[in-house]
PDB file of N, CA and C in Angstrom:
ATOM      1  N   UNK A   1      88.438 114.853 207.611  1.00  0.00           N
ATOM      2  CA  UNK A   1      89.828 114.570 207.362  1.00  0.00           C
ATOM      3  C   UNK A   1      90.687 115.217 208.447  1.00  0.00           C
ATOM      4  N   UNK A   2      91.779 114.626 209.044  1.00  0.00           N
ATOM      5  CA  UNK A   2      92.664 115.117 210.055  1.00  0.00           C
ATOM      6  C   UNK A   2      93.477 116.361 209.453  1.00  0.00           C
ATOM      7  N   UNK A   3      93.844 116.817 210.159  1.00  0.00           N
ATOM      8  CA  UNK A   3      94.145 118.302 209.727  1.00  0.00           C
ATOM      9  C   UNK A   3      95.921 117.667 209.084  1.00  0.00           C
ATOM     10  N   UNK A   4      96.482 117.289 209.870  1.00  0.00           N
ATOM     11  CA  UNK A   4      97.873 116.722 209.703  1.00  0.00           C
ATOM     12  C   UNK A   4      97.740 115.626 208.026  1.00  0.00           C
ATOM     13  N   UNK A   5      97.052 114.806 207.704  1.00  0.00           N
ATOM     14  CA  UNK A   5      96.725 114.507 206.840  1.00  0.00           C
ATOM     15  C   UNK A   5      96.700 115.567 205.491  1.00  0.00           C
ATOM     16  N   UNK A   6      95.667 116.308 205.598  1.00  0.00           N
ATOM     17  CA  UNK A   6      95.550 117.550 204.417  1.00  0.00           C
ATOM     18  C   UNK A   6      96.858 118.487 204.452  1.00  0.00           C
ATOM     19  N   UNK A   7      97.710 118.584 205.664  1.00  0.00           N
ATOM     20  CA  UNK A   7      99.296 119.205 205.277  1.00  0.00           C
ATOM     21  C   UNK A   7     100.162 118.410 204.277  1.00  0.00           C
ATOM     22  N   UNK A   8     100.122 117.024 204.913  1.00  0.00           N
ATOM     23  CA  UNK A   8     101.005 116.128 204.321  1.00  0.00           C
ATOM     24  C   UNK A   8     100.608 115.802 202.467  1.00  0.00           C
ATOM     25  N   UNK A   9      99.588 115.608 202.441  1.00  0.00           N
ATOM     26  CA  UNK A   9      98.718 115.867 201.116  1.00  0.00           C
ATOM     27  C   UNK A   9      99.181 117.223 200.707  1.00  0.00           C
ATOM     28  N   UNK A  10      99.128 118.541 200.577  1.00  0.00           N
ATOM     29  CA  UNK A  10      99.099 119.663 200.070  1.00  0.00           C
ATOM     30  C   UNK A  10     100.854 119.787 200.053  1.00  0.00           C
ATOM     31  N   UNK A  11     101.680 119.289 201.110  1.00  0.00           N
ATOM     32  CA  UNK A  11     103.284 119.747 200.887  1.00  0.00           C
ATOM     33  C   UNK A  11     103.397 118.497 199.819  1.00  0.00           C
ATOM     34  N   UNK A  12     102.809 117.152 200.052  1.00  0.00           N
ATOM     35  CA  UNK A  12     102.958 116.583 198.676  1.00  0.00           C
ATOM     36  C   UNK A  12     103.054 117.009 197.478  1.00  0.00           C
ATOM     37  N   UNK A  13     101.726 117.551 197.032  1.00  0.00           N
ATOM     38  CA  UNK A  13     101.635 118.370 195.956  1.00  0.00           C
ATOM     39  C   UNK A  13     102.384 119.414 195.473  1.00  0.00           C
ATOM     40  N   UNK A  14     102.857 119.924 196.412  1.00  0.00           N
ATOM     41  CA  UNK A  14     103.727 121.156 196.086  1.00  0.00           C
ATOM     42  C   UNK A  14     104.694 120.729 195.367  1.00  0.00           C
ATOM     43  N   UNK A  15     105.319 119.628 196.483  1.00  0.00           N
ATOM     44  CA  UNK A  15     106.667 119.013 195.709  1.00  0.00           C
ATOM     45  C   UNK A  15     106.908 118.279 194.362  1.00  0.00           C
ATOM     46  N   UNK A  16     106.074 117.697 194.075  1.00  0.00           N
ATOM     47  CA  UNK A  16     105.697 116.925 192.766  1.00  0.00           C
ATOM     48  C   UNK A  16     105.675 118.193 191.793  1.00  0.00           C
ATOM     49  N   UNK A  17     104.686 119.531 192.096  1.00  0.00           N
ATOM     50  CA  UNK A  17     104.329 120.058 190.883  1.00  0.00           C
ATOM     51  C   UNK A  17     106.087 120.588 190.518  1.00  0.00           C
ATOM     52  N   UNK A  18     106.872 121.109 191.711  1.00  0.00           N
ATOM     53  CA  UNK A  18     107.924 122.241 191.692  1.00  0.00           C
ATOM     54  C   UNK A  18     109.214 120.794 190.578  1.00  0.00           C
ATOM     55  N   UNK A  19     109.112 119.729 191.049  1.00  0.00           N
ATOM     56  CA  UNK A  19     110.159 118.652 190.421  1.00  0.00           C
ATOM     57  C   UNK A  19     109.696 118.573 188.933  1.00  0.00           C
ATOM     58  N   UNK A  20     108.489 118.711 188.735  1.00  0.00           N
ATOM     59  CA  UNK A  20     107.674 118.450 187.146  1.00  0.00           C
ATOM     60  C   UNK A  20     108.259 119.946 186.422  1.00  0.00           C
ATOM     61  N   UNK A  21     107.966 120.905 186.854  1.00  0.00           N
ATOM     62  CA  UNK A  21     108.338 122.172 186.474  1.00  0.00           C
ATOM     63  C   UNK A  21     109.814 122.054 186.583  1.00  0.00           C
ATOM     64  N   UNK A  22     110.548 121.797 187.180  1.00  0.00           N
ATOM     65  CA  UNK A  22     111.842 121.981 187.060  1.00  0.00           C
ATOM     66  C   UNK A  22     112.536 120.763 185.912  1.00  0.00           C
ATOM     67  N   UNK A  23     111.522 119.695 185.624  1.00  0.00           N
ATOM     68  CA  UNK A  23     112.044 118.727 184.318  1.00  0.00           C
ATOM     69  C   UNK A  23     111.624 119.707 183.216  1.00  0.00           C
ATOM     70  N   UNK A  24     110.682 119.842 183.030  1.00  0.00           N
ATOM     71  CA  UNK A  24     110.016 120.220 181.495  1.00  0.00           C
ATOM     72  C   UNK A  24     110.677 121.738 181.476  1.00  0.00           C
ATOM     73  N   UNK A  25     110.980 122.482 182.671  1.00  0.00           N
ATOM     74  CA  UNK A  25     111.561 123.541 182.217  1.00  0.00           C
ATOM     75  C   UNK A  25     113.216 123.397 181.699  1.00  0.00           C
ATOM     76  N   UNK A  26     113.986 122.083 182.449  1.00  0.00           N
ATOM     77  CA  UNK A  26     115.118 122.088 181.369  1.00  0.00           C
ATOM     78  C   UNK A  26     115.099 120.996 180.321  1.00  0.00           C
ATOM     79  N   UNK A  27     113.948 120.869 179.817  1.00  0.00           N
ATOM     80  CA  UNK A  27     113.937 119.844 179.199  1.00  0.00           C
ATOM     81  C   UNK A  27     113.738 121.153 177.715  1.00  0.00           C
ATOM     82  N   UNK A  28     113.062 122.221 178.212  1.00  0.00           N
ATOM     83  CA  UNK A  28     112.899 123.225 177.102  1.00  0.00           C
ATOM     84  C   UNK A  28     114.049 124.075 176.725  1.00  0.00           C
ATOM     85  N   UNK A  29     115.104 123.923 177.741  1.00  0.00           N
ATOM     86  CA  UNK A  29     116.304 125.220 177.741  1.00  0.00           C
ATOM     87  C   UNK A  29     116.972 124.174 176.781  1.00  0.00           C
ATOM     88  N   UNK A  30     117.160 122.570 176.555  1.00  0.00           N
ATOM     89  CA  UNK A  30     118.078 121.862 176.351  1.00  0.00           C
ATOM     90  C   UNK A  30     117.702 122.165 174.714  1.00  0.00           C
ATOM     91  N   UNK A  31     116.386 122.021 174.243  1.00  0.00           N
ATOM     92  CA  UNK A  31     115.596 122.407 172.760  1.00  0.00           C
ATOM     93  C   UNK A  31     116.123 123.261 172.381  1.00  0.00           C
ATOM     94  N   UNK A  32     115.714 124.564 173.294  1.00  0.00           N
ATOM     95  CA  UNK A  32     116.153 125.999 172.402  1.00  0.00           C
ATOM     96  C   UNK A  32     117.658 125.933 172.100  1.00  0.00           C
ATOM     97  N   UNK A  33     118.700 125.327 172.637  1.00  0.00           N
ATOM     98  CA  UNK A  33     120.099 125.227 172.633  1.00  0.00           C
ATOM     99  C   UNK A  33     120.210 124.456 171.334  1.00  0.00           C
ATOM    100  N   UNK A  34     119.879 123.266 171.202  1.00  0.00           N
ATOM    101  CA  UNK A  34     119.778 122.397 170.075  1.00  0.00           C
ATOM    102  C   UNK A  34     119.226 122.595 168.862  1.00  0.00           C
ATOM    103  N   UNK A  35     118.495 123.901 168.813  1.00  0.00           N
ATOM    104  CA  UNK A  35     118.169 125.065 168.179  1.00  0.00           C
ATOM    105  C   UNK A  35     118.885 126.281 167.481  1.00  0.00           C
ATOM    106  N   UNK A  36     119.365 126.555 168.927  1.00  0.00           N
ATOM    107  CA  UNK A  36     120.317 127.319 168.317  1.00  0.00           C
ATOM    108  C   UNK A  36     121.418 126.842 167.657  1.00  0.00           C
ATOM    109  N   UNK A  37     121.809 125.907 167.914  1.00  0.00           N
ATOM    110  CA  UNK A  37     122.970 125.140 166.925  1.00  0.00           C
ATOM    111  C   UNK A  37     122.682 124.626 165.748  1.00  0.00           C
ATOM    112  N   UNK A  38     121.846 124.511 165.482  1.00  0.00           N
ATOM    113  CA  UNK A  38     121.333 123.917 163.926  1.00  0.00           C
ATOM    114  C   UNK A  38     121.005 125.313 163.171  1.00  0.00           C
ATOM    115  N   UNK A  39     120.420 126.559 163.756  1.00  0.00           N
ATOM    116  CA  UNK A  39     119.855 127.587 163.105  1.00  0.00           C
ATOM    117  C   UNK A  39     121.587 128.309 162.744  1.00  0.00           C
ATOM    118  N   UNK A  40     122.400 128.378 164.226  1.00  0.00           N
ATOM    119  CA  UNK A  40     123.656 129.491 163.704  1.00  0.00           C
ATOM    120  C   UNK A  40     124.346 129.259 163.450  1.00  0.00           C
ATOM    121  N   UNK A  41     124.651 127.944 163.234  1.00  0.00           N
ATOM    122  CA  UNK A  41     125.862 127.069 162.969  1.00  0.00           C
ATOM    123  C   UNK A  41     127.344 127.303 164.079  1.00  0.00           C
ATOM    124  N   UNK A  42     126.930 127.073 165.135  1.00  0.00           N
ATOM    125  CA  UNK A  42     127.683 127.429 166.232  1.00  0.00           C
ATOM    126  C   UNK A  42     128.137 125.981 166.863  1.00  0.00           C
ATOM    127  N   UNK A  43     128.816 125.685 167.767  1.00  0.00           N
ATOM    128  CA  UNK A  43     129.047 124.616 168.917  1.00  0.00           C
ATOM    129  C   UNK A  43     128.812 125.699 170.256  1.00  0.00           C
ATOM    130  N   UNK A  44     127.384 124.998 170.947  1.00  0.00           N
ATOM    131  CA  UNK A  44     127.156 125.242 171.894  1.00  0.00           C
ATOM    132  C   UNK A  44     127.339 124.388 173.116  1.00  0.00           C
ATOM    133  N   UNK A  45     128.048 125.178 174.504  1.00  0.00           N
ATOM    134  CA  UNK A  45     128.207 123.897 175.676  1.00  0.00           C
ATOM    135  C   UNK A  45     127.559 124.340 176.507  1.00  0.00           C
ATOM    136  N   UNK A  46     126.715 124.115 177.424  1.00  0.00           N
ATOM    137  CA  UNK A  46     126.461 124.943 178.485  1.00  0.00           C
ATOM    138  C   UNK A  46     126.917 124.113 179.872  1.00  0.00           C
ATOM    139  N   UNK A  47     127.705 124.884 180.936  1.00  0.00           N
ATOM    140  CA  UNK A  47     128.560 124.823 181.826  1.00  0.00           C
ATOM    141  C   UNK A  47     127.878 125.507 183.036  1.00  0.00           C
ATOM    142  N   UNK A  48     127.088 125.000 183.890  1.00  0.00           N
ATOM    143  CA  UNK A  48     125.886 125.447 185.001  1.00  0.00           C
ATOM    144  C   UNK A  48     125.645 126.716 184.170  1.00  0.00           C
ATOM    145  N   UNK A  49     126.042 128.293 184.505  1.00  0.00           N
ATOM    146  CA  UNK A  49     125.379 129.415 184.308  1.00  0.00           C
ATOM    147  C   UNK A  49     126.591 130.115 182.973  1.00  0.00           C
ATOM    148  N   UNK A  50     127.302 128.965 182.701  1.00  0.00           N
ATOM    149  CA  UNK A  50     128.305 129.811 181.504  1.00  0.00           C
ATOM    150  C   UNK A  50     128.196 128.878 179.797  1.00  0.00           C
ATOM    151  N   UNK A  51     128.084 129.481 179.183  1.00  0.00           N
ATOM    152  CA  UNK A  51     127.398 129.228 177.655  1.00  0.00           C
ATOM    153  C   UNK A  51     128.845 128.991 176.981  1.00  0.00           C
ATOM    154  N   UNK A  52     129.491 128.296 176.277  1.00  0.00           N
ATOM    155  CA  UNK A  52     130.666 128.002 175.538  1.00  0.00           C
ATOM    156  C   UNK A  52     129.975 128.300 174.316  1.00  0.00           C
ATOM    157  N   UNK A  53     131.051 129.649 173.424  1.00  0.00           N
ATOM    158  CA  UNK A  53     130.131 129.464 172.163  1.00  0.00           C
ATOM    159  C   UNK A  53     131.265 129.122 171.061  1.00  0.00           C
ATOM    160  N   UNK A  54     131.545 128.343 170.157  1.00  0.00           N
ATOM    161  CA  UNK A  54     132.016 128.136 169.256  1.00  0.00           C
ATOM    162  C   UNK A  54     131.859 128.864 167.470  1.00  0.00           C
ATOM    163  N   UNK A  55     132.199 129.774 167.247  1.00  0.00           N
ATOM    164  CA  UNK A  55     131.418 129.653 165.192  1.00  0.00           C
ATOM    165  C   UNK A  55     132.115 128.968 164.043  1.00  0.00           C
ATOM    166  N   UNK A  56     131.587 128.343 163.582  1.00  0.00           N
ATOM    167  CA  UNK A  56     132.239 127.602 162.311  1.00  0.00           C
ATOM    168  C   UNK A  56     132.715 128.454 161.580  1.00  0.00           C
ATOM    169  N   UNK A  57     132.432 129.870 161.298  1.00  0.00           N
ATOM    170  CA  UNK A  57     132.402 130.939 160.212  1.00  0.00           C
ATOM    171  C   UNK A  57     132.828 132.220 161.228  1.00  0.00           C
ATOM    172  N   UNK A  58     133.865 133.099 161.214  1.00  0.00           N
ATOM    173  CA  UNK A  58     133.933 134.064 161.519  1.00  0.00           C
ATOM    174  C   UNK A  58     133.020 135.085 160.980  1.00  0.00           C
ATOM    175  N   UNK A  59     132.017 134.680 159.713  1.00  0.00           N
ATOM    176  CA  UNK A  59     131.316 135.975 158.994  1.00  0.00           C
ATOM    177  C   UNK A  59     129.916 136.049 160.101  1.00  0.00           C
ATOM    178  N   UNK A  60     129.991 134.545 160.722  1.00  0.00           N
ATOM    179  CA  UNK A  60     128.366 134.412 161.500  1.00  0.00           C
ATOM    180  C   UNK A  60     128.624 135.581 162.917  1.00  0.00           C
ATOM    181  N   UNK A  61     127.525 136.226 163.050  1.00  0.00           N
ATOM    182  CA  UNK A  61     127.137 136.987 163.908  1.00  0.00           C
ATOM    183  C   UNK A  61     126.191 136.434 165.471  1.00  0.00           C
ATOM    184  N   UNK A  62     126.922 136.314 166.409  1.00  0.00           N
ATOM    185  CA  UNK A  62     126.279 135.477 167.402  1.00  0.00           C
ATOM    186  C   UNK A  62     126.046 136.801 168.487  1.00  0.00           C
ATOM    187  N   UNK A  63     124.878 137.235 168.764  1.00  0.00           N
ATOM    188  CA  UNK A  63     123.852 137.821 170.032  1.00  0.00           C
ATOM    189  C   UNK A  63     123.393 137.117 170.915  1.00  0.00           C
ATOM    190  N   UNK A  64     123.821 137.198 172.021  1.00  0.00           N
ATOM    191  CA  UNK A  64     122.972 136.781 173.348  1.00  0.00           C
ATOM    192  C   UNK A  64     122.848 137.874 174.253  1.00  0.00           C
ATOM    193  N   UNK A  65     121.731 137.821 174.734  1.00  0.00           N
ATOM    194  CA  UNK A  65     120.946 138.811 175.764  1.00  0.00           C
ATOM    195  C   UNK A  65     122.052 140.247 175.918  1.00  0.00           C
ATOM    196  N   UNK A  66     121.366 140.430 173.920  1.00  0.00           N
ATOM    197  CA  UNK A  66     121.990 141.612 173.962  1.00  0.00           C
ATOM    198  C   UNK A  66     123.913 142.283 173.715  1.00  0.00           C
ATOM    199  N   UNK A  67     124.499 141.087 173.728  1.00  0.00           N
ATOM    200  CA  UNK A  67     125.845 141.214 173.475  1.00  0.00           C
ATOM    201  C   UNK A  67     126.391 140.634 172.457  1.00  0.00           C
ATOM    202  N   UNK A  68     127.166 140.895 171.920  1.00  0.00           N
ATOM    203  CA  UNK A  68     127.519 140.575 170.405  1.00  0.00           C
ATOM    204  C   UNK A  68     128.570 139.721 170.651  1.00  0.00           C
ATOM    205  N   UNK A  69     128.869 138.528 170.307  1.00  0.00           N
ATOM    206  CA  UNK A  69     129.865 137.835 170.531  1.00  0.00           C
ATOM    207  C   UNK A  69     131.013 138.254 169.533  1.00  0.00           C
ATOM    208  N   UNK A  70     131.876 138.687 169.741  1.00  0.00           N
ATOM    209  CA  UNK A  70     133.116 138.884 168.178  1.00  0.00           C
ATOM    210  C   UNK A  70     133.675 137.262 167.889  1.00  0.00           C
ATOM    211  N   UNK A  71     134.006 136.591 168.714  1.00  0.00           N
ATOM    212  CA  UNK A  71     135.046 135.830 168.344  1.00  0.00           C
ATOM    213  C   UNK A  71     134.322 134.011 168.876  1.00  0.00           C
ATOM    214  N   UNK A  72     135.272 132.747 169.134  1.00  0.00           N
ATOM    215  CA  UNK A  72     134.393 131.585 170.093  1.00  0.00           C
ATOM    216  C   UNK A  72     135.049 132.624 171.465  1.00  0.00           C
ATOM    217  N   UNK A  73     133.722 132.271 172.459  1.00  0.00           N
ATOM    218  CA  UNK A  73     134.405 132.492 173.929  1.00  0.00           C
ATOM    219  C   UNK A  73     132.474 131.833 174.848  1.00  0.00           C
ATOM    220  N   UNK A  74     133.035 132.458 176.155  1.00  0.00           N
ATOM    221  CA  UNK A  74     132.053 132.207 176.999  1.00  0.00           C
ATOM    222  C   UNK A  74     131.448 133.192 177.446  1.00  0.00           C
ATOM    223  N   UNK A  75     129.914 132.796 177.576  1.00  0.00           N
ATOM    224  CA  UNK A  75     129.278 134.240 178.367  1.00  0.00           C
ATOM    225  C   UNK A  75     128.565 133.869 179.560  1.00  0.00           C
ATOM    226  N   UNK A  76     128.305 134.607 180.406  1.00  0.00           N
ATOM    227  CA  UNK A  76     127.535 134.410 181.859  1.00  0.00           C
ATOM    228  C   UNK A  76     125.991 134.364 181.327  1.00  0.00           C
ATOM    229  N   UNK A  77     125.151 133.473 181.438  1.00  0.00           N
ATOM    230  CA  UNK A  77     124.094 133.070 181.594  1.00  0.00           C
ATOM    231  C   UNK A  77     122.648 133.501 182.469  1.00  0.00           C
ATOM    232  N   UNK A  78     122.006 134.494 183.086  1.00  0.00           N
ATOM    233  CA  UNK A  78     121.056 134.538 184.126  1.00  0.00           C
ATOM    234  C   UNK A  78     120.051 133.379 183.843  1.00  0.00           C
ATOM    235  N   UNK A  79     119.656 133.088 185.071  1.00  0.00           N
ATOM    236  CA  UNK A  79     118.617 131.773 185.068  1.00  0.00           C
ATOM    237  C   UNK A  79     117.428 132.070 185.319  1.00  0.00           C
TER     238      UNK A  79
END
């Protein structure tokens, strides 16, 4: 096999696997969200890296990575 051949083959692959991983990985962030809205009874938006949180109930208690939401507002997201 030509050497130029087995590059073009192997950067193929790369690219396919990194586009597959990047579907099914937001195809899982979109679940857990749709999740969380049915479990906390919240309105969730997500806005690239900022989370809109809504509560139906001021008594509901909303935590994300560690911070307690008091009121509806937005939080910064890490990816």
């Amino acid at each position: 096999m030509n050497k130029l051949t087995l590059l073009l083959i192997t950067l193929f692959c790369i690219s396919c696997s990194f586009f597959v991983g990047y579907y099914f990985g937001r195809s899982l962030s979109n679940q857990e969200i749709e999740k969380m809205k049915q479990s906390l009874q919240v309105s969730l938006r997500l806005h690239g890296n900022a989370l809109d949180v809504e509560k139906s109930h001021s008594e509901i208690r909303v935590v994300i990575d560690g911070k307690e939401l008091l009121g509806t507002g937005s939080i910064e997201i890490k990816k």
